[in-house]
N, C-alpha and C. Protein backbone atom coordinates (compact mmCIF):
# COMPACT_ATOMS: atom_id res chain seq x y z
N UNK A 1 26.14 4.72 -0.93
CA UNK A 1 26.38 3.95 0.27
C UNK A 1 26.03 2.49 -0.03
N UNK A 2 26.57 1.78 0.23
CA UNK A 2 26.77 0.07 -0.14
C UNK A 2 25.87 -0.55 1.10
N UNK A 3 24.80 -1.77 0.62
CA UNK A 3 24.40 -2.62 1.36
C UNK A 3 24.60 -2.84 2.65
N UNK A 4 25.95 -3.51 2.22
CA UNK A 4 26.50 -4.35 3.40
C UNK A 4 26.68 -2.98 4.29
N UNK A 5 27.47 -1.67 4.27
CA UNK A 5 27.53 -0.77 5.17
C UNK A 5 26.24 -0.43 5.77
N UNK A 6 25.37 -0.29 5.27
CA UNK A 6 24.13 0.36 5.60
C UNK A 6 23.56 -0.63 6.61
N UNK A 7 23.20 -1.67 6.26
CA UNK A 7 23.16 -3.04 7.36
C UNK A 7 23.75 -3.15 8.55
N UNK A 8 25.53 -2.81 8.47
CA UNK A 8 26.25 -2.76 9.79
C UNK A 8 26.18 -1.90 10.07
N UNK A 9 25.77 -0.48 9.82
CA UNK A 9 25.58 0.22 10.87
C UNK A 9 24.24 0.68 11.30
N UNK A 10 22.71 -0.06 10.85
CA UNK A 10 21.97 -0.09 11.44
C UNK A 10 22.00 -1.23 12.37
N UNK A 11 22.21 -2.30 12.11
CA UNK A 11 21.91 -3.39 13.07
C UNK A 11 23.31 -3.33 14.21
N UNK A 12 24.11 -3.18 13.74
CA UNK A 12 25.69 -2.67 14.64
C UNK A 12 25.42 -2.13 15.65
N UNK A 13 24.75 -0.46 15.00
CA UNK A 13 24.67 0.67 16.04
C UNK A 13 23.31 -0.26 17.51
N UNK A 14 22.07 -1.18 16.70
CA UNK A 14 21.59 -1.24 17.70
C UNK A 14 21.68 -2.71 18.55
N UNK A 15 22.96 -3.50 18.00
CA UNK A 15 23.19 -4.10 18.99
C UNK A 15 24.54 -3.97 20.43
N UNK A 16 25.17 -2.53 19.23
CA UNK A 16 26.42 -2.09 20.58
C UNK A 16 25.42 -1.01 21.46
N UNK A 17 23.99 -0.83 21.29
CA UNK A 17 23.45 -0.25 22.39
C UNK A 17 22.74 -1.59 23.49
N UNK A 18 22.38 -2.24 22.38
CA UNK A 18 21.69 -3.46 23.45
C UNK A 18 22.81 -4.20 23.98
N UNK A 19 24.06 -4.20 24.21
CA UNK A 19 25.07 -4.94 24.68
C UNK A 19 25.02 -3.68 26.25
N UNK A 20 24.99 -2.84 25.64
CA UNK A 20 25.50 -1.12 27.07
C UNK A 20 24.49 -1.56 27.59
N UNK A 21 23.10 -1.73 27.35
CA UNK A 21 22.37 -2.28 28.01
C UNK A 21 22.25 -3.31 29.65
N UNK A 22 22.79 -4.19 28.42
CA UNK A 22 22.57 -5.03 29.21
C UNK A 22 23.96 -5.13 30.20
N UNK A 23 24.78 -4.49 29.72
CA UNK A 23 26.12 -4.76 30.71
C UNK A 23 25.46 -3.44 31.72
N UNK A 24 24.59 -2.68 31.69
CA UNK A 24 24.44 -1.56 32.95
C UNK A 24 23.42 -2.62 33.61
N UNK A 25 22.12 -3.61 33.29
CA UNK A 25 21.17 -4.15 34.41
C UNK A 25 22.32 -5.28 35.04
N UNK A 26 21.47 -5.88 35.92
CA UNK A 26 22.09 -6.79 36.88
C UNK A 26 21.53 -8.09 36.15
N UNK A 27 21.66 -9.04 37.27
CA UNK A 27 21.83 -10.89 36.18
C UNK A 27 20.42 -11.04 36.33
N UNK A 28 19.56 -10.45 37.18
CA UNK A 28 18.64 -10.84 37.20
C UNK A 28 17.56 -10.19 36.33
N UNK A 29 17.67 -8.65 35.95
CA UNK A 29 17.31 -8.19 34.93
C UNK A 29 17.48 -8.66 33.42
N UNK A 30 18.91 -9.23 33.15
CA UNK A 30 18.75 -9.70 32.07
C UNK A 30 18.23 -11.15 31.95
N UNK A 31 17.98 -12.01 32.78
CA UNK A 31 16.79 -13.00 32.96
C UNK A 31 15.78 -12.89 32.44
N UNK A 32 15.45 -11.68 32.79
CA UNK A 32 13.86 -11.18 32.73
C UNK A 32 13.53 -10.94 31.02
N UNK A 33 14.67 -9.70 30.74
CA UNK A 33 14.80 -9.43 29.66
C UNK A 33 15.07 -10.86 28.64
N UNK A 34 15.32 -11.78 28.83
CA UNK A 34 15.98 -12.85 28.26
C UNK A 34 14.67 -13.69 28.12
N UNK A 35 13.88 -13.46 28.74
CA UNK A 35 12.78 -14.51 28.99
C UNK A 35 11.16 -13.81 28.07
N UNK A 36 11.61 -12.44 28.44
CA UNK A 36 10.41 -11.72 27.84
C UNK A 36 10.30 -11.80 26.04
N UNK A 37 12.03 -11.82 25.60
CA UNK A 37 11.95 -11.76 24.50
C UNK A 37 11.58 -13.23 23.67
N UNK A 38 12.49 -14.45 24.71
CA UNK A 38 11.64 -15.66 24.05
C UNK A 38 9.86 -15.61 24.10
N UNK A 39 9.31 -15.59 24.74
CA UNK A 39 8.29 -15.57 24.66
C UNK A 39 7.69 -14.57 23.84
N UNK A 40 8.06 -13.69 23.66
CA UNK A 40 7.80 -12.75 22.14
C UNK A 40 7.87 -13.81 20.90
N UNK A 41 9.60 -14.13 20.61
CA UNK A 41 9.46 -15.37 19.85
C UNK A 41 8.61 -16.60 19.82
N UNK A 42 7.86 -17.06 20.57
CA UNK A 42 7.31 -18.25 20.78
C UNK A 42 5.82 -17.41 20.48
N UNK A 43 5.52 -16.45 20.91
CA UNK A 43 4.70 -15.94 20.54
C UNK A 43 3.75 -15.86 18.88
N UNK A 44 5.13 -15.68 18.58
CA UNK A 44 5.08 -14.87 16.83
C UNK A 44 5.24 -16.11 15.89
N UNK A 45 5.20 -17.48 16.35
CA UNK A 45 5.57 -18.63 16.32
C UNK A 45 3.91 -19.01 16.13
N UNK A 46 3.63 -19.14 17.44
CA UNK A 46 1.96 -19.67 17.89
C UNK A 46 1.16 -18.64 17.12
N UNK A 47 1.18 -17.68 17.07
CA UNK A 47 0.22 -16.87 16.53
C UNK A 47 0.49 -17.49 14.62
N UNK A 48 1.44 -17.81 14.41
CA UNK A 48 1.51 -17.91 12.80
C UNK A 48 1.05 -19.11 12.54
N UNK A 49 1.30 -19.91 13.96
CA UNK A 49 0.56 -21.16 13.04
C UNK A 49 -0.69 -21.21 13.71
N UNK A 50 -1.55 -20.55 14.42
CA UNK A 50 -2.76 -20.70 14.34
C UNK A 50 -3.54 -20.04 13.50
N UNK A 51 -2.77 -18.92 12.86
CA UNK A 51 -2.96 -17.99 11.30
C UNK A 51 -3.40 -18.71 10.16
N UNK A 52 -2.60 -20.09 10.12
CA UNK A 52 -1.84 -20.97 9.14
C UNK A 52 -3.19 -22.04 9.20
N UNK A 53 -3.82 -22.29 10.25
CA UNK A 53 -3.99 -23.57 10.56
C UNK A 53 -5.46 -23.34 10.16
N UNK A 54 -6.02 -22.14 10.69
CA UNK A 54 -7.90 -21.75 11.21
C UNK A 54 -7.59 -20.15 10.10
N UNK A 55 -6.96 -19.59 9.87
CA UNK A 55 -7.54 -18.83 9.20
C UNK A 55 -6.90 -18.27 7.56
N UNK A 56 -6.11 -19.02 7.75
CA UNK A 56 -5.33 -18.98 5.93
C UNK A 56 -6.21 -19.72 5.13
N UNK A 57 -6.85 -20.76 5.46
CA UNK A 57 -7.97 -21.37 4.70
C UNK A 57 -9.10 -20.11 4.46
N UNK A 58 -9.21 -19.76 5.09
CA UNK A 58 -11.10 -18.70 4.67
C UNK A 58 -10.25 -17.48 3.63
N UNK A 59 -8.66 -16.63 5.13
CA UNK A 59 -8.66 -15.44 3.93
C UNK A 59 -7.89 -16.45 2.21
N UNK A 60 -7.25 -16.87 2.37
CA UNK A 60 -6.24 -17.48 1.47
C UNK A 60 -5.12 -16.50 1.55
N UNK A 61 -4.16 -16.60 0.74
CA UNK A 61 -3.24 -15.45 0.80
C UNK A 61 -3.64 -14.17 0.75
N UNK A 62 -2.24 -13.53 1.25
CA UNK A 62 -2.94 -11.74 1.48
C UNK A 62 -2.20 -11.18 0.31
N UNK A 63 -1.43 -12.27 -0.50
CA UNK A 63 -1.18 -11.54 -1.94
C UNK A 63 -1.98 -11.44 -2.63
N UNK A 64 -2.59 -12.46 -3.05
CA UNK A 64 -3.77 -12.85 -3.93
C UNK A 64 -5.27 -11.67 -3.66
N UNK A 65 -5.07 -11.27 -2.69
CA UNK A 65 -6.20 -10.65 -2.32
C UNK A 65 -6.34 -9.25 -3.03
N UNK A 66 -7.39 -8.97 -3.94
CA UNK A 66 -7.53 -8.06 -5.10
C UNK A 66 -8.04 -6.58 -4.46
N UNK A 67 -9.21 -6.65 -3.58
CA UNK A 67 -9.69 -5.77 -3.31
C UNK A 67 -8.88 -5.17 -2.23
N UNK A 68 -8.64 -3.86 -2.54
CA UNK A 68 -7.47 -3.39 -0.91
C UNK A 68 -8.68 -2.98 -0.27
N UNK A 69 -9.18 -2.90 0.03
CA UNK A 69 -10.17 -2.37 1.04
C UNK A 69 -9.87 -4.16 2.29
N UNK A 70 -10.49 -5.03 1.38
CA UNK A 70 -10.39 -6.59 2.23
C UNK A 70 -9.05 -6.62 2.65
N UNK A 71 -8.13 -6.39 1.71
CA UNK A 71 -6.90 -6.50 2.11
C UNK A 71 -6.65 -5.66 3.28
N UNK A 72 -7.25 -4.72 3.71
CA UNK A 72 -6.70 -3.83 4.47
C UNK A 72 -7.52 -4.49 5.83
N UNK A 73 -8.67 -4.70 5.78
CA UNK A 73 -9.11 -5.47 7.40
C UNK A 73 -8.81 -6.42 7.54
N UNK A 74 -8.09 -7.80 6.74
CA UNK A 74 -7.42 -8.71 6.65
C UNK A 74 -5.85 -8.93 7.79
N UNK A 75 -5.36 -7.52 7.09
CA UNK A 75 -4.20 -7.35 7.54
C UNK A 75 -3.80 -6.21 8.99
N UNK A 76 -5.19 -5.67 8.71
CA UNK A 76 -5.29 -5.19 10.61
C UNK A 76 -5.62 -6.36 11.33
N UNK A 77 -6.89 -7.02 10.94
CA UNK A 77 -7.34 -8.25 11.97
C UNK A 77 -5.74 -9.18 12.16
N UNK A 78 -5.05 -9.59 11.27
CA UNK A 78 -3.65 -10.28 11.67
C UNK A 78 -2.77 -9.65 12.54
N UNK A 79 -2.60 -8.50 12.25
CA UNK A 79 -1.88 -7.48 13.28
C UNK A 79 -2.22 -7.53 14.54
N UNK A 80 -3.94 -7.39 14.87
CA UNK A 80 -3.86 -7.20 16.20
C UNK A 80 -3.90 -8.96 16.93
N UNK A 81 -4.41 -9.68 16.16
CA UNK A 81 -3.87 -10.90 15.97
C UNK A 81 -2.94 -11.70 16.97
N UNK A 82 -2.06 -10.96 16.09
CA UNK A 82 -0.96 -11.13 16.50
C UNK A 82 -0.32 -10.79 17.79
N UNK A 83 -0.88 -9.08 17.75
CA UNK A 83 -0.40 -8.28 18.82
C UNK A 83 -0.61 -9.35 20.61
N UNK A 84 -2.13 -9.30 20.31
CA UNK A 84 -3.11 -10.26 21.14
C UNK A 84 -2.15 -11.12 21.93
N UNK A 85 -1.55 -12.15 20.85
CA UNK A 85 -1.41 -13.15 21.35
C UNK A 85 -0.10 -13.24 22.04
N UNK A 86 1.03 -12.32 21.42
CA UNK A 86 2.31 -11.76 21.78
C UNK A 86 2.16 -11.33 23.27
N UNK A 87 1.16 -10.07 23.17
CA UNK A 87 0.76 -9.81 24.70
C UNK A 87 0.06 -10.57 26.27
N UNK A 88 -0.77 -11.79 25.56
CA UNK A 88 -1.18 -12.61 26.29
C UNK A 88 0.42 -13.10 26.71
N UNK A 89 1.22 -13.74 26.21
CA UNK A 89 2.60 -14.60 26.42
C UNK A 89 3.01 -13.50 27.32
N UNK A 90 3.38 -12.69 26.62
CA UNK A 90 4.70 -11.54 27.74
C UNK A 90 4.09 -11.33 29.39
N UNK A 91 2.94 -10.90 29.07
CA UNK A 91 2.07 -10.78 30.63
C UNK A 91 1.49 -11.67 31.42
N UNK A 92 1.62 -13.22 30.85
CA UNK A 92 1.55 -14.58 31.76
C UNK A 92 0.70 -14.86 31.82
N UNK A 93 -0.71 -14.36 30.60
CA UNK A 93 -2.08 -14.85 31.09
C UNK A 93 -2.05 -15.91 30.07
């Protein structure tokens, strides 16, 4: 099975469902939906550069990082991190 197929019909299949989607809510649902997801984006945005800014200096890269054990609370603490800050945006606090 070739790349390019495998690609269009994962990302294909799930944007001719997110199209059924959105053609079944009303205009004001997809507002909502439209708004929730920027702020996801803006989210994942702010969270990287305050990653970038206050804490890429102490860990340094998470390639470079030898011990997996560090590597591994490194990369949960970014996760929820992240999660955090994604969730603060979507829920308006």
């Amino acid at each position: 099975m070739s790349e390019k197929f495998k690609y269009t019909l994962r990302f294909g299949f799930t944007i001719l469902i997110a199209v059924l989607v959105a053609g079944l809510l009303g205009a004001t649902q997809v507002k909502i939906v439209l708004y929730k997801v920027s702020m996801v984006v803006v989210g994942v945005a702010l969270a990287e550069t305050i990653w970038v800014v206050f804490f890429k200096p102490v860990y340094g890269k998470t390639e470079r990082i030898d011990n997996n054990e560090r590597l591994k609370a490194v990369l949960i603490f970014r996760g929820i991190f992240y999660a955090s800050i994604i969730l603060a945006l979507t829920l308006g606090l």
